[in-house]
C-alpha atoms as a PDB file:
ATOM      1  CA  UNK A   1       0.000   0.000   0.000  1.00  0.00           C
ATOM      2  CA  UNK A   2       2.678   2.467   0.569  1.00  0.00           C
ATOM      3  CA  UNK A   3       4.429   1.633  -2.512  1.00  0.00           C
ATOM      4  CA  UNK A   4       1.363   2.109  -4.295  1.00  0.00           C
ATOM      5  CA  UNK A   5       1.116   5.551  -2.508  1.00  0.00           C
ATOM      6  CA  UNK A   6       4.440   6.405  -3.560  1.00  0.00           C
ATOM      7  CA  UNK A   7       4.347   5.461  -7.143  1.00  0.00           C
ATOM      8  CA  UNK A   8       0.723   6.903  -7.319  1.00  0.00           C
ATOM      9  CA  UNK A   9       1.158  10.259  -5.267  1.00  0.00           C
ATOM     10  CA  UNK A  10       4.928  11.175  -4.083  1.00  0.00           C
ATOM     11  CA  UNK A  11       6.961  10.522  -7.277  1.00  0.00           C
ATOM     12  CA  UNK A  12       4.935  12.490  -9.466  1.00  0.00           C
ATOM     13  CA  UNK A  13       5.255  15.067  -7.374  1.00  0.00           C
ATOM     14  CA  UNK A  14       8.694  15.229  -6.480  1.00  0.00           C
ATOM     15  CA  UNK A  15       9.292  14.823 -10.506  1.00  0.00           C
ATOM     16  CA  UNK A  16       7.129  18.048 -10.712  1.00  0.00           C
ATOM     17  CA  UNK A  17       8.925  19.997  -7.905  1.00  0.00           C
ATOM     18  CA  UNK A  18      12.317  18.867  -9.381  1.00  0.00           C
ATOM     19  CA  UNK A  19      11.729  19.824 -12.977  1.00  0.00           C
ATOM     20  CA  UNK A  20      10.252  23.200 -11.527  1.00  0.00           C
ATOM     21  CA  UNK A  21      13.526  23.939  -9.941  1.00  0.00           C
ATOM     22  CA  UNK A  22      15.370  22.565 -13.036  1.00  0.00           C
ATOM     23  CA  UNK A  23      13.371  24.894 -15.433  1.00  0.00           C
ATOM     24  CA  UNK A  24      13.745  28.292 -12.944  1.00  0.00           C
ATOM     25  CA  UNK A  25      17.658  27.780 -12.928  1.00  0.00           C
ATOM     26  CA  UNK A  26      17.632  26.971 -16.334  1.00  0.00           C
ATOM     27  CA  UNK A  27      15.955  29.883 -17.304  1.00  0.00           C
ATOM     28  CA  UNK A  28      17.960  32.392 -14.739  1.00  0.00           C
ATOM     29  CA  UNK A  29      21.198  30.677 -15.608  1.00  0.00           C
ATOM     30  CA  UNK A  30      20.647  31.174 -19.322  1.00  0.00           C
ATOM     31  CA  UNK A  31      19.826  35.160 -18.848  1.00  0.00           C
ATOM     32  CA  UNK A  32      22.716  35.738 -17.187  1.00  0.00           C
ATOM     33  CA  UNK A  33      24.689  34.129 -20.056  1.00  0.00           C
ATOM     34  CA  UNK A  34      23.588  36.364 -22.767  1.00  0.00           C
ATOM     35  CA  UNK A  35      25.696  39.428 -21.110  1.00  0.00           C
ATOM     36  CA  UNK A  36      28.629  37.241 -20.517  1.00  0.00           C
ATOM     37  CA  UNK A  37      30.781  37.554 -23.651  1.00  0.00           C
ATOM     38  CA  UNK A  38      32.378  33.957 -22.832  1.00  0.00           C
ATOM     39  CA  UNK A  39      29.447  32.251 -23.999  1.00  0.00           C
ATOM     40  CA  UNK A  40      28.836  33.522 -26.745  1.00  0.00           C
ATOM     41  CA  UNK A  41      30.706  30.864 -28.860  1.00  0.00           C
ATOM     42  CA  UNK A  42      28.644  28.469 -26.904  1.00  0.00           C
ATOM     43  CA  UNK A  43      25.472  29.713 -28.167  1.00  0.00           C
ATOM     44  CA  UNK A  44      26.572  29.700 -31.479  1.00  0.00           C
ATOM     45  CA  UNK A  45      27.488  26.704 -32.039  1.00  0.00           C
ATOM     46  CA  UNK A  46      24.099  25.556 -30.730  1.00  0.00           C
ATOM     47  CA  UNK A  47      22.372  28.136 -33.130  1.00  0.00           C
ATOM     48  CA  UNK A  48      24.268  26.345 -35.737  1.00  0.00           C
ATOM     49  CA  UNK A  49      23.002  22.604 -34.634  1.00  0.00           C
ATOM     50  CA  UNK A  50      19.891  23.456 -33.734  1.00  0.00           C
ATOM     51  CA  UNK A  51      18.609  26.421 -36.322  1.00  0.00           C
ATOM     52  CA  UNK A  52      20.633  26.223 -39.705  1.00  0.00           C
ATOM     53  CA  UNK A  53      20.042  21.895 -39.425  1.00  0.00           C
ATOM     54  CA  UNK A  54      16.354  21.956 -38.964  1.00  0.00           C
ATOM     55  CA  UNK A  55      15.721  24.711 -42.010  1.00  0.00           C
ATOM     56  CA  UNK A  56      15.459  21.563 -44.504  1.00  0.00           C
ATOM     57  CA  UNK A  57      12.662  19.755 -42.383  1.00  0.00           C
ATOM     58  CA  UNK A  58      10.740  23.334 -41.377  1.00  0.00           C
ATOM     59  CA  UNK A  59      10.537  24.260 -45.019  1.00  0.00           C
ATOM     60  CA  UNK A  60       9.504  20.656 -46.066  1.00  0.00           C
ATOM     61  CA  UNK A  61       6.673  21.245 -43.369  1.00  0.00           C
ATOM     62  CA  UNK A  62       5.492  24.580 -44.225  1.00  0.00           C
ATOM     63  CA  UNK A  63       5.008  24.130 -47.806  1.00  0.00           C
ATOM     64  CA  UNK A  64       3.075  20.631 -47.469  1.00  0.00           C
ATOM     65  CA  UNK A  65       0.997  22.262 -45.247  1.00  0.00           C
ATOM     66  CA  UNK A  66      -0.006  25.253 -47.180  1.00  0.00           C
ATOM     67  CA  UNK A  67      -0.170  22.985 -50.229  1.00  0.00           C
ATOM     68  CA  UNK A  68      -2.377  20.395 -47.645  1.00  0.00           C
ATOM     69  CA  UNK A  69      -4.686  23.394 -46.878  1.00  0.00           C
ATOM     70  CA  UNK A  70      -5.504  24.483 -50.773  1.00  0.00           C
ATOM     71  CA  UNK A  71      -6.393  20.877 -51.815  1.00  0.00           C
ATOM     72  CA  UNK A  72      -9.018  20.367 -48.649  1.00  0.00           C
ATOM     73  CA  UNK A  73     -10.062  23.956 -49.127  1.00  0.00           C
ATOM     74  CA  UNK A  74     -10.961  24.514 -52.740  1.00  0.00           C
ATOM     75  CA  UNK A  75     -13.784  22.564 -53.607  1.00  0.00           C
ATOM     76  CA  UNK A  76     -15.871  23.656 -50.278  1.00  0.00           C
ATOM     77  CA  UNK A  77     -14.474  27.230 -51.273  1.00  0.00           C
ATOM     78  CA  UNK A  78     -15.532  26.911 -54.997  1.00  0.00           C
ATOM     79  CA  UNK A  79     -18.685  25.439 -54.675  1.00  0.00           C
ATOM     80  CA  UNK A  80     -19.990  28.895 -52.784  1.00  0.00           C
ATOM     81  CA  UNK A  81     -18.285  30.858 -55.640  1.00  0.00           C
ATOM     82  CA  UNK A  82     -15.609  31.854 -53.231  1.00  0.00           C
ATOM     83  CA  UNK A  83     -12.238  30.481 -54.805  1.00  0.00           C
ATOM     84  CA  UNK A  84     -10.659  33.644 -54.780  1.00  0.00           C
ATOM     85  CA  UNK A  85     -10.686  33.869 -51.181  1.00  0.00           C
ATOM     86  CA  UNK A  86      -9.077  30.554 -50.499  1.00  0.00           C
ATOM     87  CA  UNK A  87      -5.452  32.305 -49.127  1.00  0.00           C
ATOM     88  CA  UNK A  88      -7.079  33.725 -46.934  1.00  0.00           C
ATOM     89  CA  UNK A  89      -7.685  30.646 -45.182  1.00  0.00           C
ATOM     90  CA  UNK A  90      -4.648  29.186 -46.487  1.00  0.00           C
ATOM     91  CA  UNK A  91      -2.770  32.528 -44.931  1.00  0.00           C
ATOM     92  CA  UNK A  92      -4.345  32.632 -41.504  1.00  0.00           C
ATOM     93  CA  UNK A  93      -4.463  29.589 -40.625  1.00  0.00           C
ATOM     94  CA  UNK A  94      -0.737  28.809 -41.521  1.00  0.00           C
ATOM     95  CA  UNK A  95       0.301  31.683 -39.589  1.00  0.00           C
ATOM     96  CA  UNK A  96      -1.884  31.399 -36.262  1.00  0.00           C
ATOM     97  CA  UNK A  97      -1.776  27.833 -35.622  1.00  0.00           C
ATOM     98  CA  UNK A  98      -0.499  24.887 -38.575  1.00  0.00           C
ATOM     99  CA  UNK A  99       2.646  26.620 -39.141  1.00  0.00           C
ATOM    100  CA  UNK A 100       3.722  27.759 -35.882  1.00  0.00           C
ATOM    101  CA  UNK A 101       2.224  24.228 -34.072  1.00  0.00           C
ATOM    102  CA  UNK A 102       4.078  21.902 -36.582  1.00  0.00           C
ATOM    103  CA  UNK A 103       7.118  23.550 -36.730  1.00  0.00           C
ATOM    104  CA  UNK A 104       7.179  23.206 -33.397  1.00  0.00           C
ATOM    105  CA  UNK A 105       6.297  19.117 -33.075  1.00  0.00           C
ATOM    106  CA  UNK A 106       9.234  19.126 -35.692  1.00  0.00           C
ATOM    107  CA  UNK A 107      11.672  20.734 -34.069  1.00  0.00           C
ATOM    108  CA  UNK A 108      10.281  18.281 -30.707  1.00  0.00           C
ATOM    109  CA  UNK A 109      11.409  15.244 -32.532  1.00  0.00           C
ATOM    110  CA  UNK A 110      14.571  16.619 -34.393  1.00  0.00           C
ATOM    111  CA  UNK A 111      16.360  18.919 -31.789  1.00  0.00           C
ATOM    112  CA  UNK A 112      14.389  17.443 -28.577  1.00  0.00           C
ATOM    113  CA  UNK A 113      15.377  14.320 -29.160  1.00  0.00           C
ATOM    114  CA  UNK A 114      19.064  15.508 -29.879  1.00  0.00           C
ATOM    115  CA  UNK A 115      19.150  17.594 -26.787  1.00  0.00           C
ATOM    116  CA  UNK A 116      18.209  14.466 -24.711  1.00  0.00           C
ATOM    117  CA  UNK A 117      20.400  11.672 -26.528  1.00  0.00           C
ATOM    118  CA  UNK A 118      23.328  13.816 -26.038  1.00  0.00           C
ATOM    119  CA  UNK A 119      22.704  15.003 -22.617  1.00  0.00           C
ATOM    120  CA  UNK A 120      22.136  11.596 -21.874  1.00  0.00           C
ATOM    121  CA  UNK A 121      24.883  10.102 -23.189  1.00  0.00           C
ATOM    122  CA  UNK A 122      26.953  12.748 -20.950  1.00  0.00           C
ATOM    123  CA  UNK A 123      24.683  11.551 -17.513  1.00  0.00           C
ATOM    124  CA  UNK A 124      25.171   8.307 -18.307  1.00  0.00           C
ATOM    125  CA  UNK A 125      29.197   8.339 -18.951  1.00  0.00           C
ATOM    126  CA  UNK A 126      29.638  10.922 -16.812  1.00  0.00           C
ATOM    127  CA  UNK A 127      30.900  13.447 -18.448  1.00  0.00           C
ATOM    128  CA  UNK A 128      28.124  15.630 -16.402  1.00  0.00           C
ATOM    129  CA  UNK A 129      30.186  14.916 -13.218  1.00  0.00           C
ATOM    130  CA  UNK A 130      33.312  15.559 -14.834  1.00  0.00           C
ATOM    131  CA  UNK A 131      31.838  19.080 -15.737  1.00  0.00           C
ATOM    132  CA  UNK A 132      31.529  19.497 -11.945  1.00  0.00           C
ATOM    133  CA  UNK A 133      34.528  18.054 -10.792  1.00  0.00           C
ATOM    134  CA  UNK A 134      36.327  20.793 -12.864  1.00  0.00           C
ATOM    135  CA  UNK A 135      34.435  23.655 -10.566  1.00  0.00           C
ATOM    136  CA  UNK A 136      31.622  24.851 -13.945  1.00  0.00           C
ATOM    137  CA  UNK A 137      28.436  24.537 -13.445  1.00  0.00           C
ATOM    138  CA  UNK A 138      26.852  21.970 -15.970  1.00  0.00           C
ATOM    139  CA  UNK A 139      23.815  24.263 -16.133  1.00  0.00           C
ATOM    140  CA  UNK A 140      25.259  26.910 -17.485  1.00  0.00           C
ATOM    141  CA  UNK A 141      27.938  25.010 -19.877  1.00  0.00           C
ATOM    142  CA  UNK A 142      25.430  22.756 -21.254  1.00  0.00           C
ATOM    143  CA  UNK A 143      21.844  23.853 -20.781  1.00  0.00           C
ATOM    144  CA  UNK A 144      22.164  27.531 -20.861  1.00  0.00           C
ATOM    145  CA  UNK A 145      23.473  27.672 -24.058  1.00  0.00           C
ATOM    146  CA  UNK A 146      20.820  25.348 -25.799  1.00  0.00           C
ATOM    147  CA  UNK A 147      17.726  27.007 -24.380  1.00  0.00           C
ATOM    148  CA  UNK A 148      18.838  30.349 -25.542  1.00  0.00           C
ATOM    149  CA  UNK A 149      19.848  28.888 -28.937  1.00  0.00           C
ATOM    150  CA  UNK A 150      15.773  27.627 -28.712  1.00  0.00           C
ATOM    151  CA  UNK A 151      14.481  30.656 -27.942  1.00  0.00           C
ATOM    152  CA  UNK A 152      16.128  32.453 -30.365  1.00  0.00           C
ATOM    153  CA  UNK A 153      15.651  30.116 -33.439  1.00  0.00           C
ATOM    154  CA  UNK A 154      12.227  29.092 -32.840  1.00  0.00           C
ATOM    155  CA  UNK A 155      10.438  31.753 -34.067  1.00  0.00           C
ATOM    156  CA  UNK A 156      12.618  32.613 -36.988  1.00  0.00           C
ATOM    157  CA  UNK A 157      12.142  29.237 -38.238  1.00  0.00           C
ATOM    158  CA  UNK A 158       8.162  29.275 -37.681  1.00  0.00           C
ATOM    159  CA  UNK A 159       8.267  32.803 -39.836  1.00  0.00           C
ATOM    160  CA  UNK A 160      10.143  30.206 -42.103  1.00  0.00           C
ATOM    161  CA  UNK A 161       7.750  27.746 -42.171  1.00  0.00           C
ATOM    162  CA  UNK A 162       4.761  30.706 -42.488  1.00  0.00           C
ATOM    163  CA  UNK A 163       6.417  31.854 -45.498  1.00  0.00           C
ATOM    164  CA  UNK A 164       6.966  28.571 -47.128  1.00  0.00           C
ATOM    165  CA  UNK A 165       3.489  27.534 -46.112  1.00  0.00           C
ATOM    166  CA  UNK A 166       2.038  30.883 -48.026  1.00  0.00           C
ATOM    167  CA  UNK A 167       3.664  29.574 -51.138  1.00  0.00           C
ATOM    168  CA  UNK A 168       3.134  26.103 -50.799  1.00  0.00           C
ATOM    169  CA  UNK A 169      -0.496  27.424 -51.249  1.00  0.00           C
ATOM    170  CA  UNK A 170       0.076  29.784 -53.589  1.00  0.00           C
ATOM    171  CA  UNK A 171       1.732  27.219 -55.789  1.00  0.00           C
ATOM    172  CA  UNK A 172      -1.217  24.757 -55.667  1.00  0.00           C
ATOM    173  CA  UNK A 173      -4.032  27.487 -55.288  1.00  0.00           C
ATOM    174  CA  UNK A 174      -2.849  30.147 -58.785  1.00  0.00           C
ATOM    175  CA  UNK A 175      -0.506  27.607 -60.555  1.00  0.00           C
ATOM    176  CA  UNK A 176      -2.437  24.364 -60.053  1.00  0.00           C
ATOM    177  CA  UNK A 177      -5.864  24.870 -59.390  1.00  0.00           C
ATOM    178  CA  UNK A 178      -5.882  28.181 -61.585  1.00  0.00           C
ATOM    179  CA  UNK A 179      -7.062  30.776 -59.062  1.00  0.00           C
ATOM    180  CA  UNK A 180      -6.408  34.685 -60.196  1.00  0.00           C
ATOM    181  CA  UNK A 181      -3.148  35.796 -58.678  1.00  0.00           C
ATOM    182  CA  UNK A 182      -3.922  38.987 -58.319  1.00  0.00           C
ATOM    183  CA  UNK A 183      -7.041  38.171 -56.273  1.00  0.00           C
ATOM    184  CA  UNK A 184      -5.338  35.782 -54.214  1.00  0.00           C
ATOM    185  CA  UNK A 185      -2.946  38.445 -53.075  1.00  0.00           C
ATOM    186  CA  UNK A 186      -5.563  40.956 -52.719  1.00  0.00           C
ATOM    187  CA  UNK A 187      -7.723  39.114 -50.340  1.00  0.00           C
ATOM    188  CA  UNK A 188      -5.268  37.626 -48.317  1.00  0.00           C
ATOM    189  CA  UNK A 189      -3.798  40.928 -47.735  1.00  0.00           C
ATOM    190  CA  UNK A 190      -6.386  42.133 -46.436  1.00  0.00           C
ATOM    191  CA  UNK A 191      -7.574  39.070 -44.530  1.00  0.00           C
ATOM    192  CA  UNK A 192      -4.099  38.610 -42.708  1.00  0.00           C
ATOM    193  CA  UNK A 193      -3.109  41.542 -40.069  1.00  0.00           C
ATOM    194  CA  UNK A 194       0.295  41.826 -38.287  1.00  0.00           C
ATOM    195  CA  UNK A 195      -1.649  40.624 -35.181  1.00  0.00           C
ATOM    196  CA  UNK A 196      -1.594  36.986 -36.852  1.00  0.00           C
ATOM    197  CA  UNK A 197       1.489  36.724 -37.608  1.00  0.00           C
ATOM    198  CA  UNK A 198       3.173  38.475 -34.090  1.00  0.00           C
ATOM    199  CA  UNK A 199       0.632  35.292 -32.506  1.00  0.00           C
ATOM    200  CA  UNK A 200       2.732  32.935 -34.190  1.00  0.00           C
ATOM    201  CA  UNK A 201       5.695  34.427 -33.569  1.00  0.00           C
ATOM    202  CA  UNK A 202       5.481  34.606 -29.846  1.00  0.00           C
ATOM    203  CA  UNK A 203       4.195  31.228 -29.558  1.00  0.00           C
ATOM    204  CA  UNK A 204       7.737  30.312 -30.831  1.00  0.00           C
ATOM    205  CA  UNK A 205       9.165  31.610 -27.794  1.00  0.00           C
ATOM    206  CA  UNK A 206       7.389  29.757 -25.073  1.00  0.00           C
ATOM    207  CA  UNK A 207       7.314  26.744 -27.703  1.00  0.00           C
ATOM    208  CA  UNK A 208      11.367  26.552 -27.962  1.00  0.00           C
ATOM    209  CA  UNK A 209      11.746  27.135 -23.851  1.00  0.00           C
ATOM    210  CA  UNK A 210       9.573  24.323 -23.344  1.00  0.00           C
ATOM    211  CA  UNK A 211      11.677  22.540 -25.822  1.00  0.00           C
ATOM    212  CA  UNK A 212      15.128  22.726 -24.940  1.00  0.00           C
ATOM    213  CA  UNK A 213      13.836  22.673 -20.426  1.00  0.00           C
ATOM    214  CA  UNK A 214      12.202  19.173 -21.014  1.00  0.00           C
ATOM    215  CA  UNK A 215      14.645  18.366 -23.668  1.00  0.00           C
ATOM    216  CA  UNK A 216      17.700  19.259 -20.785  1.00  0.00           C
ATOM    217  CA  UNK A 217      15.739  17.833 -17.937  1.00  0.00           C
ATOM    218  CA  UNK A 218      15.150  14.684 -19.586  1.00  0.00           C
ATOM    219  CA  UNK A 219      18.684  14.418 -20.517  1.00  0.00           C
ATOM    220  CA  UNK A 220      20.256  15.528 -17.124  1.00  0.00           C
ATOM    221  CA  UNK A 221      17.673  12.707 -15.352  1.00  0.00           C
ATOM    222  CA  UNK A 222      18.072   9.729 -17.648  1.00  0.00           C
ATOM    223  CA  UNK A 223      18.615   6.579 -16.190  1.00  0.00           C
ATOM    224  CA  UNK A 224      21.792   4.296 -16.440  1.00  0.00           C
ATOM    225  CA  UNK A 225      22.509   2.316 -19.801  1.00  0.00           C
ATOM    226  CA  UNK A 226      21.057   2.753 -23.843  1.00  0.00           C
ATOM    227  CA  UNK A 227      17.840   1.796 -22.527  1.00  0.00           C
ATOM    228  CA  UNK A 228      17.149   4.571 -20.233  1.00  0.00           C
ATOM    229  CA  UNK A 229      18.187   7.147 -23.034  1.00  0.00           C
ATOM    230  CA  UNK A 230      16.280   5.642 -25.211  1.00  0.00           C
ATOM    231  CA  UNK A 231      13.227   5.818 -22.949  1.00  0.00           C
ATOM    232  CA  UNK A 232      14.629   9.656 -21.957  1.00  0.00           C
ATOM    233  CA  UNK A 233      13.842  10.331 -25.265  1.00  0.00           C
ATOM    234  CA  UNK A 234      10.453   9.491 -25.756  1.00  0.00           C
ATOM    235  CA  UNK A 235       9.267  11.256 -22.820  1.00  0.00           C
ATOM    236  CA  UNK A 236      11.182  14.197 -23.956  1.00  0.00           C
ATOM    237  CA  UNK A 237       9.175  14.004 -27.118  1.00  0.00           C
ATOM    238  CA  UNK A 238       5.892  12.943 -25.578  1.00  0.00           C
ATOM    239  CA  UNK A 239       6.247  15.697 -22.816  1.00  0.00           C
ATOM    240  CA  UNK A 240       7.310  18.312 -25.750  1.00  0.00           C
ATOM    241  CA  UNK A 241       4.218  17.738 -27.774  1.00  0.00           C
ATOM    242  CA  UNK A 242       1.708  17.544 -24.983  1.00  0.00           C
ATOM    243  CA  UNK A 243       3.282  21.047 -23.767  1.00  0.00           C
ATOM    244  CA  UNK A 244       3.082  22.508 -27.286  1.00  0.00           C
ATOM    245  CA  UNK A 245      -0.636  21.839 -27.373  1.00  0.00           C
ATOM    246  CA  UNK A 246      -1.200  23.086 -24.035  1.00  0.00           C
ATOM    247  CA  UNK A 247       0.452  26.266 -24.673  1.00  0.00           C
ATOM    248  CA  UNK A 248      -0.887  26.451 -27.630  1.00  0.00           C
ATOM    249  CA  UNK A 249      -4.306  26.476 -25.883  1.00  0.00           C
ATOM    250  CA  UNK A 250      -3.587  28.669 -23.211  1.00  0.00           C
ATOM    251  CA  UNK A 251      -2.064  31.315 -25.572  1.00  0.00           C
ATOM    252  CA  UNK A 252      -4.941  31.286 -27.821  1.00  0.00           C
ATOM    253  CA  UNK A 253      -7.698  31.974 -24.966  1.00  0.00           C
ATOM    254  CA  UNK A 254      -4.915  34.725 -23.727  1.00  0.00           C
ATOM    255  CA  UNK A 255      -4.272  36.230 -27.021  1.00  0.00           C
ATOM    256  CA  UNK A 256      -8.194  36.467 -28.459  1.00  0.00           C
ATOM    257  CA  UNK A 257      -9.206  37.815 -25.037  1.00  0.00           C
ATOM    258  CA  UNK A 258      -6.629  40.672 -25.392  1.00  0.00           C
ATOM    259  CA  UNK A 259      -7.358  41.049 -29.177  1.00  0.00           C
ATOM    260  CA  UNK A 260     -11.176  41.280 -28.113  1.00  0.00           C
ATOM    261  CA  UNK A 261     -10.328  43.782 -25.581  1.00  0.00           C
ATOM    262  CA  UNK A 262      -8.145  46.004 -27.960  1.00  0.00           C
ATOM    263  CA  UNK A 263     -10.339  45.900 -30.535  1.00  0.00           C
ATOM    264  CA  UNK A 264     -13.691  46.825 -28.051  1.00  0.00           C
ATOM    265  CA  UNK A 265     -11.686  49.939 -26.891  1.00  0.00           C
ATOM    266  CA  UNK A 266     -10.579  50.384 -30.507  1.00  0.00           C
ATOM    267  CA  UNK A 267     -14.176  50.161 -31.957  1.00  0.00           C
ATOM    268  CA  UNK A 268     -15.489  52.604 -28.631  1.00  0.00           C
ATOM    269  CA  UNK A 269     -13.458  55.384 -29.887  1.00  0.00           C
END
């Protein structure tokens, strides 16, 4: 019965109280390294792994998605005599929500599950203790620089994946399907403000800190031997995704109520 209680009750909340601390030192560590000049070279090289390597598989995404979007789209479009409007759809919702969501889940599985197999390699040989026999802290060698390289990259590689989502649609909607270009443009111009695409763009913030935290925890807490990095790794991932869609929900409610708001006050005066 107590091991029952223990499993059931106590572990999962010491898990949550220890990747709590984990994620506020994380975060703290990792602000204090962007005004220290030594780790800068750090960073890079992490912007290098983790943004120029995963342009390939973000631009794959975007455009299938924005070429996804004008297929499913067309006909229900057409048959109201409303073609012309289809990037409008296309446009918003690759902005809001596809483009910045599956960007995201890709960069979960690519650099998430990178993050974790090499941090856990390091637990598991460790070369983490090693770090702190030599007096640095492992936090800010090893996880500071790959959550700021997250942050950073995130949302330039969802704008990425918005703009190769927007063509991906314009190539199947005007070039395939026939649909006036001119008109396309026009409507989704005016369909599409700067308030969609800053949504999607923020998202990528809070979507690469969750990242890289659960990526680094996961790592840093692995269990012994391939099996436990292994297993580190799909509960990175798992973790990742479920916290992408949960953001992703809270932001939304956060973001419409304040876009309501503005725009009541706006309309008022």
């Amino acid at each position: 019965m107590i091991a029952l209680f223990e499993n059931m009750v106590l572990n999962p909340i010491i898990s949550v109280g220890t990747f709590a601390r984990f994620s506020g030192r994380a975060f703290t560590t990792s602000c204090s390294s962007c005004v220290k000049t030594k780790a800068y070279p750090l960073i890079l090289t992490q912007m290098n792994l983790i943004g120029v390597n995963s342009v390939p598989i973000v631009m794959v995404t975007g455009a299938f998605v924005g070429m996804i979007l004008a297929i499913q789209a067309y006909d229900q479009l057409a048959g109201m005599g409303l073609e012309e409007h289809l990037g409008v759809l296309i446009n918003v919702s690759v902005v809001k929500e596809l483009g910045p969501v599956l960007a995201a889940v890709m960069l979960a599985g690519r650099v998430g599950g990178a993050l974790t197999a090499e941090l856990g390699t390091m637990k598991v040989t460790e070369q983490i203790e090693a770090v702190k026999s030599m007096g640095t802290d492992p936090v800010r060698y090893l996880v500071a620089p790959r959550v700021l390289a997250c942050l950073f990259l995130t949302p330039l590689l969802i704008i990425y994946a918005d703009l190769m989502g927007v063509l991906g649609g314009y190539f199947v909607g005007v070039i395939q399907l026939g649909i006036n270009s001119k008109a396309y443009w026009t409507f989704s111009a005016e369909g599409v403000e700067l308030w969609d695409v800053s949504i999607g763009v923020i998202k990528g913030f809070f979507f690469g800190g969750a990242i890289a935290v659960i990526s680094c925890y996961k790592g840093f807490t692995c269990r012994e031997g391939a099996h436990g990095v292994g297993r580190a790794c799909t509960e990175a991932f798992v973790m990742s995704f479920i916290s992408i869609l949960a953001l992703d929900f809270a932001l939304a409610v956060i973001f419409k109520a304040i876009y309501n708001t503005l725009w009541s006050v706006k309309s008022l005066v």
